[in-house]
Protein backbone atom coordinates (compact mmCIF):
# COMPACT_ATOMS: atom_id res chain seq x y z
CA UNK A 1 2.06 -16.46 -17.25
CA UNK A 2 5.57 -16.34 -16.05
CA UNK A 3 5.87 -14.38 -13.17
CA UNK A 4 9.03 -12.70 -11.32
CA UNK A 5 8.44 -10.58 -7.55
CA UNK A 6 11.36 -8.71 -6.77
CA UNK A 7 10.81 -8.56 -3.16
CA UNK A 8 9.46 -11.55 -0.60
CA UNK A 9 7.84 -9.40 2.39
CA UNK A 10 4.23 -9.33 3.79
CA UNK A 11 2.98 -8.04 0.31
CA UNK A 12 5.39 -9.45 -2.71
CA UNK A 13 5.06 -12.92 -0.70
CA UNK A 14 1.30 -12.55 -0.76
CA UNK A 15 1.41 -11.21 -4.42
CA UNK A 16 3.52 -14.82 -5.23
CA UNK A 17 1.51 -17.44 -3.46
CA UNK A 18 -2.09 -16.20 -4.71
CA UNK A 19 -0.13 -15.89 -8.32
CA UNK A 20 0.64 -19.43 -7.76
CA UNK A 21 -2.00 -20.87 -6.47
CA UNK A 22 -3.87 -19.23 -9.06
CA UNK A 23 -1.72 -21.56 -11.56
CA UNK A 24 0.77 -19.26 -12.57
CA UNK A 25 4.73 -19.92 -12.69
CA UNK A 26 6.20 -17.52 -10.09
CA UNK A 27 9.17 -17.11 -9.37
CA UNK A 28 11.28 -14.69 -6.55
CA UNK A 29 13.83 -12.61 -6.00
CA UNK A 30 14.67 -11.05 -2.73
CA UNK A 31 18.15 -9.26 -1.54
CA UNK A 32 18.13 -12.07 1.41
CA UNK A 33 18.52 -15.33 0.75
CA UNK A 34 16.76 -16.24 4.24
CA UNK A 35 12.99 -15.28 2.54
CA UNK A 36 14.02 -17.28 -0.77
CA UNK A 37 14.55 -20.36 1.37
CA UNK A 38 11.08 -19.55 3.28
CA UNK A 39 9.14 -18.75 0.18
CA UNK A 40 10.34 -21.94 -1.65
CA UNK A 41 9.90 -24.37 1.93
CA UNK A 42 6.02 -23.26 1.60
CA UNK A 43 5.30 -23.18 -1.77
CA UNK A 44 4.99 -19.70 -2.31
CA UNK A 45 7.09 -19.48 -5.14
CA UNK A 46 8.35 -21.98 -7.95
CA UNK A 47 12.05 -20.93 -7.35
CA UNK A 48 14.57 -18.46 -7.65
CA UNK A 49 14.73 -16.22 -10.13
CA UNK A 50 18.06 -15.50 -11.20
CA UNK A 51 17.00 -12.68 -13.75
CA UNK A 52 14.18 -11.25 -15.38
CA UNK A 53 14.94 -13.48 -18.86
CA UNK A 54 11.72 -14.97 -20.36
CA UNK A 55 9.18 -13.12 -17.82
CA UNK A 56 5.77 -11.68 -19.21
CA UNK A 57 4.87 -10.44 -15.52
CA UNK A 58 8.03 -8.42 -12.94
CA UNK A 59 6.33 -7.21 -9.65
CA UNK A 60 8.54 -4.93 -7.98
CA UNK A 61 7.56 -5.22 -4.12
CA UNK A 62 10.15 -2.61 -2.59
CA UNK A 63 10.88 0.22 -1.12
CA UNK A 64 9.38 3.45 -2.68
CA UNK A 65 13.17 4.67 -3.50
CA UNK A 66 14.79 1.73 -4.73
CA UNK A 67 11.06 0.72 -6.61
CA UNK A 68 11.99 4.32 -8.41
CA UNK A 69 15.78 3.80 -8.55
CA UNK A 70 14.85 0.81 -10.37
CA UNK A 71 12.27 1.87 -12.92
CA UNK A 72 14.48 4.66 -13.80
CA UNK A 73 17.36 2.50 -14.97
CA UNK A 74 14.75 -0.01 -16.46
CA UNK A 75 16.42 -3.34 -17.32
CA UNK A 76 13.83 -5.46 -18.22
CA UNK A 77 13.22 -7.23 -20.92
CA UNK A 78 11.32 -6.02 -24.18
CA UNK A 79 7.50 -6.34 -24.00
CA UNK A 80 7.31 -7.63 -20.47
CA UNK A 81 5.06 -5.79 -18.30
CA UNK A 82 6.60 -4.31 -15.19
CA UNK A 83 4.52 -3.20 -12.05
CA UNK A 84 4.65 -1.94 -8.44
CA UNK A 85 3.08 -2.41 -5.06
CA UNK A 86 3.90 1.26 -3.68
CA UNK A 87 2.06 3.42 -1.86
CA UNK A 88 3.29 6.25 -3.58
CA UNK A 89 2.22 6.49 -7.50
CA UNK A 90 3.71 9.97 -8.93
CA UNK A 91 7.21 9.03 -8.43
CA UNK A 92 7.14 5.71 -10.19
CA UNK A 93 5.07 7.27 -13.28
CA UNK A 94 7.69 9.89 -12.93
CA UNK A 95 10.75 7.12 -12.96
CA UNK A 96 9.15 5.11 -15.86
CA UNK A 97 8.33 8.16 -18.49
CA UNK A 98 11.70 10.04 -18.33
CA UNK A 99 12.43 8.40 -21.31
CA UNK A 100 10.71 6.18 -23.72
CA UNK A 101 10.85 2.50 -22.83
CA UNK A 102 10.25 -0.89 -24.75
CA UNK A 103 8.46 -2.67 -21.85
CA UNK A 104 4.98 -1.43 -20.56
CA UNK A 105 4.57 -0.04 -16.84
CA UNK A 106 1.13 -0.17 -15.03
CA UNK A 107 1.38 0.66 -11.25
CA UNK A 108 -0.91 -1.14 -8.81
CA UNK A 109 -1.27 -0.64 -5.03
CA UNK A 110 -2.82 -3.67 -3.02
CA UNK A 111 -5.36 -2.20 -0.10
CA UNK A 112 -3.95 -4.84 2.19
CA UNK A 113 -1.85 -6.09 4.51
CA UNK A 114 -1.26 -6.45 9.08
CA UNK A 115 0.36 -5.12 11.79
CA UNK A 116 3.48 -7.43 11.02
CA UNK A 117 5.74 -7.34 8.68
CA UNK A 118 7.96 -9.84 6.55
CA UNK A 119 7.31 -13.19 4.60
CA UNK A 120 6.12 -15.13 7.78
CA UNK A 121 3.00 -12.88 7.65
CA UNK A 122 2.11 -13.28 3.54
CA UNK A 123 -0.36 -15.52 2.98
CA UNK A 124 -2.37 -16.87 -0.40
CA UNK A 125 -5.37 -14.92 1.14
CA UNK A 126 -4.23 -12.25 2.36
CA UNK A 127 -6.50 -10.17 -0.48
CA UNK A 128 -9.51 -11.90 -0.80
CA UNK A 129 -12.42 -9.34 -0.60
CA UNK A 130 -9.53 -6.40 -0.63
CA UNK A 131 -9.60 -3.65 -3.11
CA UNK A 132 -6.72 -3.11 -5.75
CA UNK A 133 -5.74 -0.06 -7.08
CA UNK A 134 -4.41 0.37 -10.57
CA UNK A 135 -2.88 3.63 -11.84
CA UNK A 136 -2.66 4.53 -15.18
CA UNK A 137 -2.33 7.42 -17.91
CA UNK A 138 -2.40 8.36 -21.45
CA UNK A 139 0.89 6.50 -21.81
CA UNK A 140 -0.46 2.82 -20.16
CA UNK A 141 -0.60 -0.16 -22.62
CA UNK A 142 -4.56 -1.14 -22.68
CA UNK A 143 -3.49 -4.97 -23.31
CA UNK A 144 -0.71 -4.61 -20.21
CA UNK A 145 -3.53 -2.97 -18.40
CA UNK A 146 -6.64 -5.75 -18.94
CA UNK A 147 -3.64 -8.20 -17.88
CA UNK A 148 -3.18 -6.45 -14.74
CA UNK A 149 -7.00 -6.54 -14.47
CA UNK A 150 -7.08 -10.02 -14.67
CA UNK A 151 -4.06 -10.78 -12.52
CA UNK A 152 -6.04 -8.87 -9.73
CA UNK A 153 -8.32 -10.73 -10.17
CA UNK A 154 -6.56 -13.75 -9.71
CA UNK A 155 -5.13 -13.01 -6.18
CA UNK A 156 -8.90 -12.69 -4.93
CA UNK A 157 -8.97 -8.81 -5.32
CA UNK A 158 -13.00 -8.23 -5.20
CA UNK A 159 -13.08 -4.69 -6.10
CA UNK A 160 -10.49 -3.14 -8.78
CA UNK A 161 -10.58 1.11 -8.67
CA UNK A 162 -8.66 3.15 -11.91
CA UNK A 163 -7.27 6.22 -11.25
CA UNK A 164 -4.32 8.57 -11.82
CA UNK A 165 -1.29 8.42 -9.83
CA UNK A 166 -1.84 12.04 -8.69
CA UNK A 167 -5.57 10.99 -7.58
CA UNK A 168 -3.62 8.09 -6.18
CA UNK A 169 -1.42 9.96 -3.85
CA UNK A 170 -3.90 12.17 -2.54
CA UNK A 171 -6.05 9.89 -1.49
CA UNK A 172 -3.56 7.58 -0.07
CA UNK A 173 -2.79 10.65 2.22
CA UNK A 174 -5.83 10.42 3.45
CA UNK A 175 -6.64 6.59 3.73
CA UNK A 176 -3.68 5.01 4.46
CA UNK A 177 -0.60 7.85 5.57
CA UNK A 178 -2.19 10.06 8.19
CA UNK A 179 -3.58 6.94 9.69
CA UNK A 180 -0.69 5.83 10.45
CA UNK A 181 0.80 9.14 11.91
CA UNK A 182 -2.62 9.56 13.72
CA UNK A 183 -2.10 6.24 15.16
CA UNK A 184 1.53 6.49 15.94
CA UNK A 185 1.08 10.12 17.48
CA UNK A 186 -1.50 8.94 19.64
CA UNK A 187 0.20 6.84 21.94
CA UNK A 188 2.88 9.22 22.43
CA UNK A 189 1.15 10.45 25.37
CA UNK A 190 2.78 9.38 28.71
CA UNK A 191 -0.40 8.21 29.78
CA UNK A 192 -0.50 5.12 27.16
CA UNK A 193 2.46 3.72 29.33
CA UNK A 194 0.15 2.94 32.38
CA UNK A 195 -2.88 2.02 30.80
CA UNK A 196 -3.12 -1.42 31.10
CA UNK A 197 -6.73 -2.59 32.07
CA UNK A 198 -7.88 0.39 30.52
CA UNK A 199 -7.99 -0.30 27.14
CA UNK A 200 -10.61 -1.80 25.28
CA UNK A 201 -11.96 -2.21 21.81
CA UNK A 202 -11.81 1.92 21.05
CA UNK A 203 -7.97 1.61 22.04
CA UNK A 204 -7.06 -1.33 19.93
CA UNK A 205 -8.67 -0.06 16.76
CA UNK A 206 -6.56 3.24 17.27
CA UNK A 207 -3.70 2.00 17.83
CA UNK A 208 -3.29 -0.90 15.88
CA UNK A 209 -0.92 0.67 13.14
CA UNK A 210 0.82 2.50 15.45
CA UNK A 211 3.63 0.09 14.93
CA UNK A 212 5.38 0.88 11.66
CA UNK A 213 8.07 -0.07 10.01
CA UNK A 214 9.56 3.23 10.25
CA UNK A 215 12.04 3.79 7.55
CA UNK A 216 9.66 2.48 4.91
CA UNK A 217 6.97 5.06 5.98
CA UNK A 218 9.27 7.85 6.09
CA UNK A 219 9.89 7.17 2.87
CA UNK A 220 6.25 6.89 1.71
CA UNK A 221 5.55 10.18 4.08
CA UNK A 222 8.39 11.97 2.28
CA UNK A 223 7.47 10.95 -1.22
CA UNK A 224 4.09 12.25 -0.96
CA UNK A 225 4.97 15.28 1.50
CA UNK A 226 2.70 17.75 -0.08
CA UNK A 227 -0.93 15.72 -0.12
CA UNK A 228 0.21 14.26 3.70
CA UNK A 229 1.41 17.52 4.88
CA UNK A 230 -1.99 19.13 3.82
CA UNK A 231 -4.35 16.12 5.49
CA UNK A 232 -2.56 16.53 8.34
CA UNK A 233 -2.63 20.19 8.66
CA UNK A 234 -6.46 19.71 8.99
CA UNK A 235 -6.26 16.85 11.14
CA UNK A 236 -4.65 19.46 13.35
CA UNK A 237 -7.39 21.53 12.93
CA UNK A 238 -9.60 19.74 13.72
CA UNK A 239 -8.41 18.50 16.52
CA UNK A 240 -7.88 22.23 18.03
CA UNK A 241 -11.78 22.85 17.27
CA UNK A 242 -12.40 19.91 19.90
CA UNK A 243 -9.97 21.15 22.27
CA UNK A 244 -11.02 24.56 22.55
CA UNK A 245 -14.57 23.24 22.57
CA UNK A 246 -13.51 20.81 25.55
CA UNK A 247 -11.94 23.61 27.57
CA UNK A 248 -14.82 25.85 27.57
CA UNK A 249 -16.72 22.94 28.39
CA UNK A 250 -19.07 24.07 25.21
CA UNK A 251 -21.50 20.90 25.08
CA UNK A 252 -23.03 22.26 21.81
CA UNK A 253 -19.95 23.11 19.91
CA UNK A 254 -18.90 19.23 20.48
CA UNK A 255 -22.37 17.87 19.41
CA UNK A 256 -22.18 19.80 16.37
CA UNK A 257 -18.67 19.07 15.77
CA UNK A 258 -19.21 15.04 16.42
CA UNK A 259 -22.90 15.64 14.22
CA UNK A 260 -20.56 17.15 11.24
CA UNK A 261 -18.13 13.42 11.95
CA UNK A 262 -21.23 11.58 11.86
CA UNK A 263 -22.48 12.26 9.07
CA UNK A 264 -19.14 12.54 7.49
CA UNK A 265 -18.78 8.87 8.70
CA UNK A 266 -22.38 7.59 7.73
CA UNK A 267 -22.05 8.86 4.20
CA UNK A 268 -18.79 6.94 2.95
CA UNK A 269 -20.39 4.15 4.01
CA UNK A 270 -23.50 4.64 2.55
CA UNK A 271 -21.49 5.74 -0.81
CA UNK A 272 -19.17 2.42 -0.45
């Protein structure tokens, strides 16, 4: 297939070099030339893509707005199929069904990615053994869709989940979002700026998304406000049950309220 990614960060580099190395023709197109230069120095990509001309395959690896912006005004050429990396699904759905359109939209989300950001952090492996999610509706193509199977598939993807985009978002809010506040809440506290020596593995796995690219997640956070908004709210209420608990020094009410995590904890992973 001919592939073009619109976008040459972490996750549309990724997308490009396991595309590639997978044997497909891929080429890039990024709003800096700087990550063209990179992408095409380390065989990531085939070249520059000047347009979308002749493409079966555009990956849109952007910003949740401009992803939208762009799916709403939907230049691309007839038949191709057009998809998306967001972390957001409703909006996109929303962007590509306003109006009827001669190319076919599936939305995908890779369950991937580090702490750092940009091109010099995409790799050809960055998804082996991840999971891929693929949104889709009454309106989704079914040959566009077992091509986006397949192209999962071909980045190393082990483990390919269907949904809606509204199932999507909600559990995004959950998985992904209020991690990240959680994270980048946490070491708010003044302590965190003397705690060197303290730390140990328990700190580091708390913390580690803590540093975010912050207007991209405010845009994700904004974009799916209501299912993040509720998550959190209980977050917060949880959180009060443990600190009233703690401040009446009530040992049972915290073993029952770390018994009710436990189990919580030990039956995702004996349902995944």
């Amino acid at each position: 297939m001919k592939i073009v990614v619109y976008g040459l960060g972490i996750i549309g580099a990724s997308v490009a070099a396991s595309l590639k190395k997978a044997g497909h023709t891929v080429l890039g197109k990024n709003r800096s030339r700087e990550s063209i230069d990179y992408a095409v120095e380390h065989a990531m990509i085939d070249g520059e893509a000047d347009g979308y001309e002749g493409a079966d395959v555009i990956v849109l690896a952007l910003p949740p707005y401009l992803t939208a912006q762009l799916l709403a005004e939907g230049s691309f050429p007839d038949g191709c199929i057009v998809t998306d990396i967001c972390g957001v699904k409703r909006m996109m759905e929303d962007a590509v069904y306003c109006v009827p359109r001669k190319w076919r939209y599936v939305g995908t989300h890779p369950m991937a990615g580090k702490e750092m950001s940009g091109i010099r952090s995409a790799s050809d492996t960055l998804f082996m053994g991840a999971n891929f999610v693929i949104t889709r509706c009454g309106k989704t193509d079914p040959a566009a869709l077992d091509a986006v199977r397949t192209l999962a598939r071909d980045m190393g993807f082990s483990r390919i989940v269907e949904c809606s985009a509204a199932e999507h978002d909600r559990m995004i809010a959950l998985t992904s979002q209020l991690c990240h506040v959680a994270a980048n809440a946490y070491v708010t506290t003044p302590l965190s700026a003397g705690c060197a020596g303290f730390t140990g593995g328990s700190f580091q796995d708390m913390t580690r998304v803590a540093p975010v690219d912050g207007k991209m997640w405010a845009e994700l956070f904004c974009c799916n406000a209501d299912f993040l908004a509720e998550e959190t709210a209980r977050l917060v209420a949880r959180l009060r049950e443990f600190e009233q608990a703690v401040r009446l020094r009530d040992a049972e009410r915290l073993i029952a309220l770390m018994k009710e995590g436990k189990t919580c904890y030990e039956d995702f992973f004996r349902k995944n």
